[in-house]
C-alpha atoms as a PDB file:
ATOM      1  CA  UNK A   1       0.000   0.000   0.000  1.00  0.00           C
ATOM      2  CA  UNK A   2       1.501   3.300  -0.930  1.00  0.00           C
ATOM      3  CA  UNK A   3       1.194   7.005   1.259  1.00  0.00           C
ATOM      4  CA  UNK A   4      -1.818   8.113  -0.424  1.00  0.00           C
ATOM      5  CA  UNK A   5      -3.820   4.678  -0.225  1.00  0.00           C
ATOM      6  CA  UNK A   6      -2.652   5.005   3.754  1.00  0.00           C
ATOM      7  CA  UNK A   7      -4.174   8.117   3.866  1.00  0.00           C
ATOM      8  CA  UNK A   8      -7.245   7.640   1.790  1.00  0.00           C
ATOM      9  CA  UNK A   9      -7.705   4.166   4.582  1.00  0.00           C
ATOM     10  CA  UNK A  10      -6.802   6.812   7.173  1.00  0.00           C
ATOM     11  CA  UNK A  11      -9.333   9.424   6.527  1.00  0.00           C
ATOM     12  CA  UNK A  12     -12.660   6.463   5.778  1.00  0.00           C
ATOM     13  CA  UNK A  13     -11.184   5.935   9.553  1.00  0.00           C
ATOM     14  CA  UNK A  14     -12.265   9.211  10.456  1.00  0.00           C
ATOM     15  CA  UNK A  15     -15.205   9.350   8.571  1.00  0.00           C
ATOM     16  CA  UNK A  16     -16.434   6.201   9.892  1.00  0.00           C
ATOM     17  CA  UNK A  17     -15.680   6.889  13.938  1.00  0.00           C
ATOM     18  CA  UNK A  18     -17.607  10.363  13.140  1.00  0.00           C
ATOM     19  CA  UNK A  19     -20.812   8.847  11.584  1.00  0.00           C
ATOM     20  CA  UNK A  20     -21.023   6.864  15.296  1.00  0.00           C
ATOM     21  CA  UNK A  21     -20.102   9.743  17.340  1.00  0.00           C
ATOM     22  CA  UNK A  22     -23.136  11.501  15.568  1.00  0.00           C
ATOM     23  CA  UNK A  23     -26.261   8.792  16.144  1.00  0.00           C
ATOM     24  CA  UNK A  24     -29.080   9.547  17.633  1.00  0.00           C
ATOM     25  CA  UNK A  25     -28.663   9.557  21.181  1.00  0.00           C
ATOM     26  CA  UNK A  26     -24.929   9.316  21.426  1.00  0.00           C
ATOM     27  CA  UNK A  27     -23.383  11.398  24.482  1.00  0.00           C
ATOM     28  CA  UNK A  28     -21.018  14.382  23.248  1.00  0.00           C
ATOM     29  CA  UNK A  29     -19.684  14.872  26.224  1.00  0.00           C
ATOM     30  CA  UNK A  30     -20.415  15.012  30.506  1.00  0.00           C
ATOM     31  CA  UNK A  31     -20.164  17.769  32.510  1.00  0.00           C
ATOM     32  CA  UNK A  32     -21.540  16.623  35.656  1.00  0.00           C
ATOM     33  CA  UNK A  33     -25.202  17.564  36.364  1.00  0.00           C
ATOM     34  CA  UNK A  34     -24.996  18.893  31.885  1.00  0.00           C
ATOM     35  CA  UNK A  35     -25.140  15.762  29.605  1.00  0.00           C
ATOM     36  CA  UNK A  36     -24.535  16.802  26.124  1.00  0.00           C
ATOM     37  CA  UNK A  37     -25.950  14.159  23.778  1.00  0.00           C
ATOM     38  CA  UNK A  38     -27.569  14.113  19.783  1.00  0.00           C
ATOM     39  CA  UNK A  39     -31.130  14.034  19.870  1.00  0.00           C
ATOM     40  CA  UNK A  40     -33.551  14.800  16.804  1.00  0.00           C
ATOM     41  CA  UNK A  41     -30.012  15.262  14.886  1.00  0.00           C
ATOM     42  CA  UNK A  42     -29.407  18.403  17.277  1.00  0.00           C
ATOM     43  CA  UNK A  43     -26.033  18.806  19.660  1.00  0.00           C
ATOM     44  CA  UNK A  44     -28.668  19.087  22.841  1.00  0.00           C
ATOM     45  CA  UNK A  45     -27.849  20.555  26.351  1.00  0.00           C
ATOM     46  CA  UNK A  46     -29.472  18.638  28.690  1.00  0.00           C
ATOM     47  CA  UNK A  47     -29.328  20.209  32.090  1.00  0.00           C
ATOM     48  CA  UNK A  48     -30.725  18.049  35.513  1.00  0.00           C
ATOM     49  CA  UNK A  49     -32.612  20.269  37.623  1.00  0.00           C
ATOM     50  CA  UNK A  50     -32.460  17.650  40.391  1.00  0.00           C
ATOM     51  CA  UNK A  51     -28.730  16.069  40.297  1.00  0.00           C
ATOM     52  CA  UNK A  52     -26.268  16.479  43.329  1.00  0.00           C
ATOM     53  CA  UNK A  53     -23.428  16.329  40.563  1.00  0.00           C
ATOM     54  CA  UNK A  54     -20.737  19.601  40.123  1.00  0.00           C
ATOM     55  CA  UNK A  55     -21.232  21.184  36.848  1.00  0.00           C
ATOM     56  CA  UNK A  56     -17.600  21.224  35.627  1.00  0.00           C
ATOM     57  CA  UNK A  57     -16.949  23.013  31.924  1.00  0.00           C
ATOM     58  CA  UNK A  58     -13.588  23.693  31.438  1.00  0.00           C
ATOM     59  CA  UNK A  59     -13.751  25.387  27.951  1.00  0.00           C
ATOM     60  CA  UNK A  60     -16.852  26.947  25.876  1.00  0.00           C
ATOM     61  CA  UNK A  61     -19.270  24.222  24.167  1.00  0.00           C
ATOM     62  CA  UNK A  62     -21.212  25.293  20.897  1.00  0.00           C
ATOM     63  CA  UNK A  63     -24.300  23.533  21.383  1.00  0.00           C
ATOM     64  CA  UNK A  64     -27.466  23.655  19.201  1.00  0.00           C
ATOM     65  CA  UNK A  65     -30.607  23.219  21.830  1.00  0.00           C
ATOM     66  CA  UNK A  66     -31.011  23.376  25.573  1.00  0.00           C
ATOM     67  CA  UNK A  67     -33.355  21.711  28.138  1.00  0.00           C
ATOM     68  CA  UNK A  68     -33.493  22.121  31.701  1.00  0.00           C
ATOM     69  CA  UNK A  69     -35.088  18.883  33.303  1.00  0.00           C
ATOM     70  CA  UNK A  70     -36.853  21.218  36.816  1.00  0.00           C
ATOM     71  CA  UNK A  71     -40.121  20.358  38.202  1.00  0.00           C
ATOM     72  CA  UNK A  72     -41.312  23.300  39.045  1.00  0.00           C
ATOM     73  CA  UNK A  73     -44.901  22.535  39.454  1.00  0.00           C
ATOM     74  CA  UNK A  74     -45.137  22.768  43.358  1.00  0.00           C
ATOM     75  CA  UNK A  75     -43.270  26.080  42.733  1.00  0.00           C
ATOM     76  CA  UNK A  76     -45.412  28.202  40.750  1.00  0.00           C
ATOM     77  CA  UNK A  77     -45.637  32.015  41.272  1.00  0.00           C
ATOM     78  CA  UNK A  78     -43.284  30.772  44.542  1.00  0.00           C
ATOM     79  CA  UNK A  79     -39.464  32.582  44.679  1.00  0.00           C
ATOM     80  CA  UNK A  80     -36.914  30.979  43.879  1.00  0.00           C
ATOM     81  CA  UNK A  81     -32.904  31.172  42.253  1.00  0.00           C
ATOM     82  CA  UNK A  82     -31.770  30.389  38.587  1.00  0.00           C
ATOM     83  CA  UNK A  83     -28.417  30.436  37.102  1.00  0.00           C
ATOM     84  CA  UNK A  84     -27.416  28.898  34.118  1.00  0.00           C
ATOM     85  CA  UNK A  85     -24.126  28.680  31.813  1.00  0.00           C
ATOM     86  CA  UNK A  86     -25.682  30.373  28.999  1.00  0.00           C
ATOM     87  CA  UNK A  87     -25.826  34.012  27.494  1.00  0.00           C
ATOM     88  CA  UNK A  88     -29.369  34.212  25.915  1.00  0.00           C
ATOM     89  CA  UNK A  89     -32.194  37.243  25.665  1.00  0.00           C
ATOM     90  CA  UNK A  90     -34.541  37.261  28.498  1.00  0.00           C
ATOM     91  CA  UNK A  91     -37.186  36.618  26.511  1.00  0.00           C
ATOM     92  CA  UNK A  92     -36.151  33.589  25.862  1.00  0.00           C
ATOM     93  CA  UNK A  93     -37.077  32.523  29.368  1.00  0.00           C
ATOM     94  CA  UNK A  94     -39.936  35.091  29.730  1.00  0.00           C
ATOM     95  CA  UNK A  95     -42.590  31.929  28.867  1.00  0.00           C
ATOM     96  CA  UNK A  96     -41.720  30.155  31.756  1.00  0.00           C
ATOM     97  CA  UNK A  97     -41.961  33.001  34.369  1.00  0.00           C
ATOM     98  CA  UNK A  98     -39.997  36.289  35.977  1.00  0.00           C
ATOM     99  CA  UNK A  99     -36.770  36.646  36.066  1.00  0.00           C
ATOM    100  CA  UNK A 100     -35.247  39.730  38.340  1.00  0.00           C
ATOM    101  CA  UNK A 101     -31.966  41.083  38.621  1.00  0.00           C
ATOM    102  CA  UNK A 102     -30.938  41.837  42.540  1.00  0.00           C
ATOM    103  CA  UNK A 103     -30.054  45.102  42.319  1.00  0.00           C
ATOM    104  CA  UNK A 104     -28.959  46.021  45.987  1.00  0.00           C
ATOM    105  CA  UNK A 105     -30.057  44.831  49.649  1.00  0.00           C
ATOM    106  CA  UNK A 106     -30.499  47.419  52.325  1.00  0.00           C
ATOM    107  CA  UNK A 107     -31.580  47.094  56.094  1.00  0.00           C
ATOM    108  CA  UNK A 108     -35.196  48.512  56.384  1.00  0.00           C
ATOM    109  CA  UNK A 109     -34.885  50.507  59.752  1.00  0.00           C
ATOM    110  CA  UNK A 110     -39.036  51.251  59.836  1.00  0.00           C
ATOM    111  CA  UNK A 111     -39.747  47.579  59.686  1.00  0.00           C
ATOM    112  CA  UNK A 112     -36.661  46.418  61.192  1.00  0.00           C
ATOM    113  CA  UNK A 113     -36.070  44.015  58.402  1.00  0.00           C
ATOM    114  CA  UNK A 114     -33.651  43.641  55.268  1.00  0.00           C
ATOM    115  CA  UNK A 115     -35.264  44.502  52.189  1.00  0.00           C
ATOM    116  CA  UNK A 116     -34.107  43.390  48.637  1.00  0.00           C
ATOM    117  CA  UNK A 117     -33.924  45.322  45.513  1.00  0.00           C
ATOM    118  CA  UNK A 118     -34.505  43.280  42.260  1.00  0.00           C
ATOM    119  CA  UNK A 119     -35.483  44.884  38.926  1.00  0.00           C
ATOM    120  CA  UNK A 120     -37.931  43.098  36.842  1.00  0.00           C
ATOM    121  CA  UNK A 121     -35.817  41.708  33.538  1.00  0.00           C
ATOM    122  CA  UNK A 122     -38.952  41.447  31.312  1.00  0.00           C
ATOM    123  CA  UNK A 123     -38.425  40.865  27.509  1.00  0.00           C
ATOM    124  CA  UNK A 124     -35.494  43.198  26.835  1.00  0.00           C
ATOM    125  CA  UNK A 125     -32.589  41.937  28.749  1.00  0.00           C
ATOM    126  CA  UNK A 126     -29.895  39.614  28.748  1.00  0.00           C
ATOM    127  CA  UNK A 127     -29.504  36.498  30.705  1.00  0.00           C
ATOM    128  CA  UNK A 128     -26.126  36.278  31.585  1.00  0.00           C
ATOM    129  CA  UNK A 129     -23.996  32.945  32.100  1.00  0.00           C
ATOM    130  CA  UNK A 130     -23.056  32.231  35.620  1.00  0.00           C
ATOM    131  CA  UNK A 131     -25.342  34.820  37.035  1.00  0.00           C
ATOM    132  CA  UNK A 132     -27.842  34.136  39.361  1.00  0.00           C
ATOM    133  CA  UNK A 133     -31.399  35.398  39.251  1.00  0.00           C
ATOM    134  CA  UNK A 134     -33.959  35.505  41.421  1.00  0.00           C
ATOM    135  CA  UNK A 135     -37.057  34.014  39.616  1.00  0.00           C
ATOM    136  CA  UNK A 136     -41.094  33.428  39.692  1.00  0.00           C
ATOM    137  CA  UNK A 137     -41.969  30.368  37.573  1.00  0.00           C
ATOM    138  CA  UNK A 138     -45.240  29.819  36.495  1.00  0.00           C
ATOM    139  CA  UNK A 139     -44.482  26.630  34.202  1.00  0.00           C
ATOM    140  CA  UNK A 140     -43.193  23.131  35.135  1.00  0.00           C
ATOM    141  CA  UNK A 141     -40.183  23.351  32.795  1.00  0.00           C
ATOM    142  CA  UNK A 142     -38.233  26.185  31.725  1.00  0.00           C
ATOM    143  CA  UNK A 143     -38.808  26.357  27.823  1.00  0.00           C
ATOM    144  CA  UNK A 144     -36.823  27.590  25.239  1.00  0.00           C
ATOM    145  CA  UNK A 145     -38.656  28.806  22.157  1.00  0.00           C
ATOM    146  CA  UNK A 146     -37.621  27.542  18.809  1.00  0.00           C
ATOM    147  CA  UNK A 147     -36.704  31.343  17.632  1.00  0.00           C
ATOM    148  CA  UNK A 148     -33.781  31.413  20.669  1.00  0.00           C
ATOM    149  CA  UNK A 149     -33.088  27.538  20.813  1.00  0.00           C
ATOM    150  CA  UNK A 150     -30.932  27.699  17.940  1.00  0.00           C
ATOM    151  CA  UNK A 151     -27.049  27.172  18.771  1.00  0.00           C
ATOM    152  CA  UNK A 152     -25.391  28.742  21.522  1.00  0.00           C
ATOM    153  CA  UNK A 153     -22.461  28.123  23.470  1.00  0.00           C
ATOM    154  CA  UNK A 154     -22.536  26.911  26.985  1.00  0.00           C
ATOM    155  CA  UNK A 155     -19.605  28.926  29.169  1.00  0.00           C
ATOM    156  CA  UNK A 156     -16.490  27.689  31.252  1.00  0.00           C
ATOM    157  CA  UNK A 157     -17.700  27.475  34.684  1.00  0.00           C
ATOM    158  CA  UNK A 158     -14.193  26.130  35.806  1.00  0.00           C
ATOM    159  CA  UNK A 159     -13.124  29.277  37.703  1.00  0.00           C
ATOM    160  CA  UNK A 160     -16.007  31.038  37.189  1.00  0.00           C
ATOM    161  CA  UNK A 161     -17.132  33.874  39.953  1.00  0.00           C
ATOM    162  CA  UNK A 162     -20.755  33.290  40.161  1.00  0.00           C
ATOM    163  CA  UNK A 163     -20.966  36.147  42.552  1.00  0.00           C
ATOM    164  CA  UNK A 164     -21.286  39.016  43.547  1.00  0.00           C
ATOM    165  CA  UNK A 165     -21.688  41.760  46.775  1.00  0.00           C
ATOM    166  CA  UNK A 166     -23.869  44.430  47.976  1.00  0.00           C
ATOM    167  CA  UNK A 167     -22.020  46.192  50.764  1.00  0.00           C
ATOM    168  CA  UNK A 168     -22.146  43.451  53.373  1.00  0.00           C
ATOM    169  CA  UNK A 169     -24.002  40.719  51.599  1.00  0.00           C
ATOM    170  CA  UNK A 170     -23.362  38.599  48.526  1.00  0.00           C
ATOM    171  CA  UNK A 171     -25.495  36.483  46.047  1.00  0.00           C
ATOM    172  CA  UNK A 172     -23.757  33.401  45.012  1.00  0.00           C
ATOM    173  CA  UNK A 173     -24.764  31.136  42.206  1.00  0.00           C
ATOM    174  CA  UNK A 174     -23.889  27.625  42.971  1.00  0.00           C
ATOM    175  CA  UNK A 175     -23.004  24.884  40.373  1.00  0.00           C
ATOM    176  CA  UNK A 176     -22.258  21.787  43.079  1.00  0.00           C
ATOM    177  CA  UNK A 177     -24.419  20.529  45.824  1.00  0.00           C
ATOM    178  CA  UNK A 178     -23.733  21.879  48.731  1.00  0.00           C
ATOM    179  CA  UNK A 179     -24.990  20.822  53.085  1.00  0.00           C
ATOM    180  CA  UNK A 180     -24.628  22.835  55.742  1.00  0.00           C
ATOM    181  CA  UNK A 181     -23.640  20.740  58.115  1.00  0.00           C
ATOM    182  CA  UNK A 182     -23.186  20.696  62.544  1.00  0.00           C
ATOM    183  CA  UNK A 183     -20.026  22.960  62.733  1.00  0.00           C
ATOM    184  CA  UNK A 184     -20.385  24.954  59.552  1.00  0.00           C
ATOM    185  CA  UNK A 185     -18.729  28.650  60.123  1.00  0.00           C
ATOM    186  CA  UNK A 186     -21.513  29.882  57.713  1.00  0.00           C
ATOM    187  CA  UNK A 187     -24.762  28.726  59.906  1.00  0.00           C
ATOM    188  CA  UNK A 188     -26.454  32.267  60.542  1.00  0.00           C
ATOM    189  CA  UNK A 189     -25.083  34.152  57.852  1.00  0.00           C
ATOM    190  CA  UNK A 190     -26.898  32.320  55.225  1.00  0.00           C
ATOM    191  CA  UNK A 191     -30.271  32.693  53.553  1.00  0.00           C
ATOM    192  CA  UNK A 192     -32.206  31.327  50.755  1.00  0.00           C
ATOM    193  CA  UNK A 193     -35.897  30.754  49.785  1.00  0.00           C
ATOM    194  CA  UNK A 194     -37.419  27.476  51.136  1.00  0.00           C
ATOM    195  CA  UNK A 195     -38.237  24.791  48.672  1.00  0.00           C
ATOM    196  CA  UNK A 196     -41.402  23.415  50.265  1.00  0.00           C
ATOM    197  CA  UNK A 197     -43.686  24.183  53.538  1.00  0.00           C
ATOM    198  CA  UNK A 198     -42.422  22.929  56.796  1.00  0.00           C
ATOM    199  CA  UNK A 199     -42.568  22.931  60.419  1.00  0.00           C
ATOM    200  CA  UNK A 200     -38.792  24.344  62.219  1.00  0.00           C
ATOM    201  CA  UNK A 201     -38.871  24.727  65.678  1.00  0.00           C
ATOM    202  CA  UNK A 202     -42.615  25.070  66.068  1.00  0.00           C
ATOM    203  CA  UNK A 203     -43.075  27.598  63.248  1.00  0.00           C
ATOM    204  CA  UNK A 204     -44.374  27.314  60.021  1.00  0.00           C
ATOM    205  CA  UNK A 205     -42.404  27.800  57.002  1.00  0.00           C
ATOM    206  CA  UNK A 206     -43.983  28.589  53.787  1.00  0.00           C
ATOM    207  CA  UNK A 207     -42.877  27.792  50.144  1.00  0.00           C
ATOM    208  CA  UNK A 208     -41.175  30.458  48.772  1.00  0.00           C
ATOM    209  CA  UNK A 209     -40.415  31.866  52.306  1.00  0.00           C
ATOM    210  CA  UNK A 210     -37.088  34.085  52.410  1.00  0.00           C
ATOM    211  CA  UNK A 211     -35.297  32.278  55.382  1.00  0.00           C
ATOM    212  CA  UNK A 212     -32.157  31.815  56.987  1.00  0.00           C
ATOM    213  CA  UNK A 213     -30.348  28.278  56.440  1.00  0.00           C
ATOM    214  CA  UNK A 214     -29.992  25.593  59.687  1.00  0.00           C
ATOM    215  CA  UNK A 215     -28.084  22.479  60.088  1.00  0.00           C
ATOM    216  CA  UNK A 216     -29.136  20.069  57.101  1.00  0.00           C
ATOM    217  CA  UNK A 217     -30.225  23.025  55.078  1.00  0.00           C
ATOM    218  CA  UNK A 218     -28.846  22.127  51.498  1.00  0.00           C
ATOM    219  CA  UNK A 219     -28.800  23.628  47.664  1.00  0.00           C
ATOM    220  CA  UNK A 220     -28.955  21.920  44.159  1.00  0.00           C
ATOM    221  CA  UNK A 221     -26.594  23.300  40.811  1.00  0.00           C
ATOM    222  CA  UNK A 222     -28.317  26.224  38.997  1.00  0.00           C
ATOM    223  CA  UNK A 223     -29.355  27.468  42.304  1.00  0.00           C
ATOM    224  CA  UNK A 224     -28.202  30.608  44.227  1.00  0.00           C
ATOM    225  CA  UNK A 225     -28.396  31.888  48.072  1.00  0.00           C
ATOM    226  CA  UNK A 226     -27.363  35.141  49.926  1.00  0.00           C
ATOM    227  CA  UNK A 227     -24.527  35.817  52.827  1.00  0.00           C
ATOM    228  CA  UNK A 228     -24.097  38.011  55.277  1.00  0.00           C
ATOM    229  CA  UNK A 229     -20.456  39.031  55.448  1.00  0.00           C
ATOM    230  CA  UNK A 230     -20.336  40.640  59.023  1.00  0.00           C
ATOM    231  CA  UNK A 231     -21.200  40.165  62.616  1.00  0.00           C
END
């Protein structure tokens, strides 16, 4: 066999290993809680709303459609977090419910309580990768229209700062799973919005409910809370 028979051998080779690697339903690649796989002969995102697994990208992935696997149905109209690692308009997600941008937290004096600023993001703005957002679903699964589910590129989340402060506190997007546990230097500084109704020391917490996080308190990926850096 000569060089350019090798080669022409060499490049079927390449062909051939590329037809397989495109099949319907063939994984592209796993970034913990973001399985990348070919469905309906599109490079598709999907994104587990309920995994415990770190969401490690290390570079940019072109993809061509997203879905984000999150019941939300015992949620709706209820406050919650969102962050994602994708730059899209807001209106892509303005189907599935409000999205609001904290915009500052300040201490209430008059009501003696903290008080937090969010702007409304509406139609016009831009979702921003590995930001978190406070949202108000009133869908079971976030949908992406077909006129913004065309290819996009899913960011590096290796290294990424998904935070960021307002005088003492900070919002912080979280792409791992994450327990406060007996011991944990951050009990009392932390707060989030409660995920269902429950009883805590006699009192009645409600869905939706801004509280502050206890022993066993935990957080999913794509979720966010707030801190309170001081005494």
């Amino acid at each position: 066999m000569n060089f350019s028979q090798k080669m022409a051998v060499l490049a079927l080779s390449f062909a051939v290993v590329g037809v397989f690697a495109q099949e319907e339903g063939a994984i592209l690649g796993e970034y913990g809680a973001i399985t990348v796989k070919m469905l309906n002969g599109k490079k598709t995102a999907l994104i587990s709303g309920t995994s415990t697994e770190t969401v490690e990208i290390a570079e940019d992935v072109e993809v061509d459609s997203i879905y984000y696997d999150r019941d939300y149905s015992g949620e709706w109209g209820k406050p919650g977090t969102l962050m994602l690692p994708f730059d899209f308009p807001n209106g892509c997600l303005s189907e599935f419910g409000q999205i609001y941008e904290m915009t500052g937290i300040a201490f209430n004096g008059s009501s003696e309580t903290w008080q937090i600023d969010t702007k409304n993001m509406g139609s016009n703005g831009d979702f921003s990768a590995n930001r978190p957002y406070f949202v108000r679903p009133n869908k079971n699964q976030v949908v992406f229209p077909a006129w913004c589910a065309g290819k996009t590129t899913m960011k590096k989340t290796v290294g990424a700062d998904t935070k960021f402060s307002f005088d003492n506190w900070e919002f912080r997007g979280m792409y791992s799973y994450k327990t406060w546990e007996e011991g944990d230097s951050d009990i009392g500084r932390v707060y989030g919005f409660a995920a269902k109704e429950k009883e805590v020391d006699g009192k009645t917490i409600k869905q939706g409910q801004f509280v502050k996080v206890k022993e066993g308190a935990y957080t999913r990926p794509f979720c966010g809370h707030s801190t309170y850096n001081s005494s």
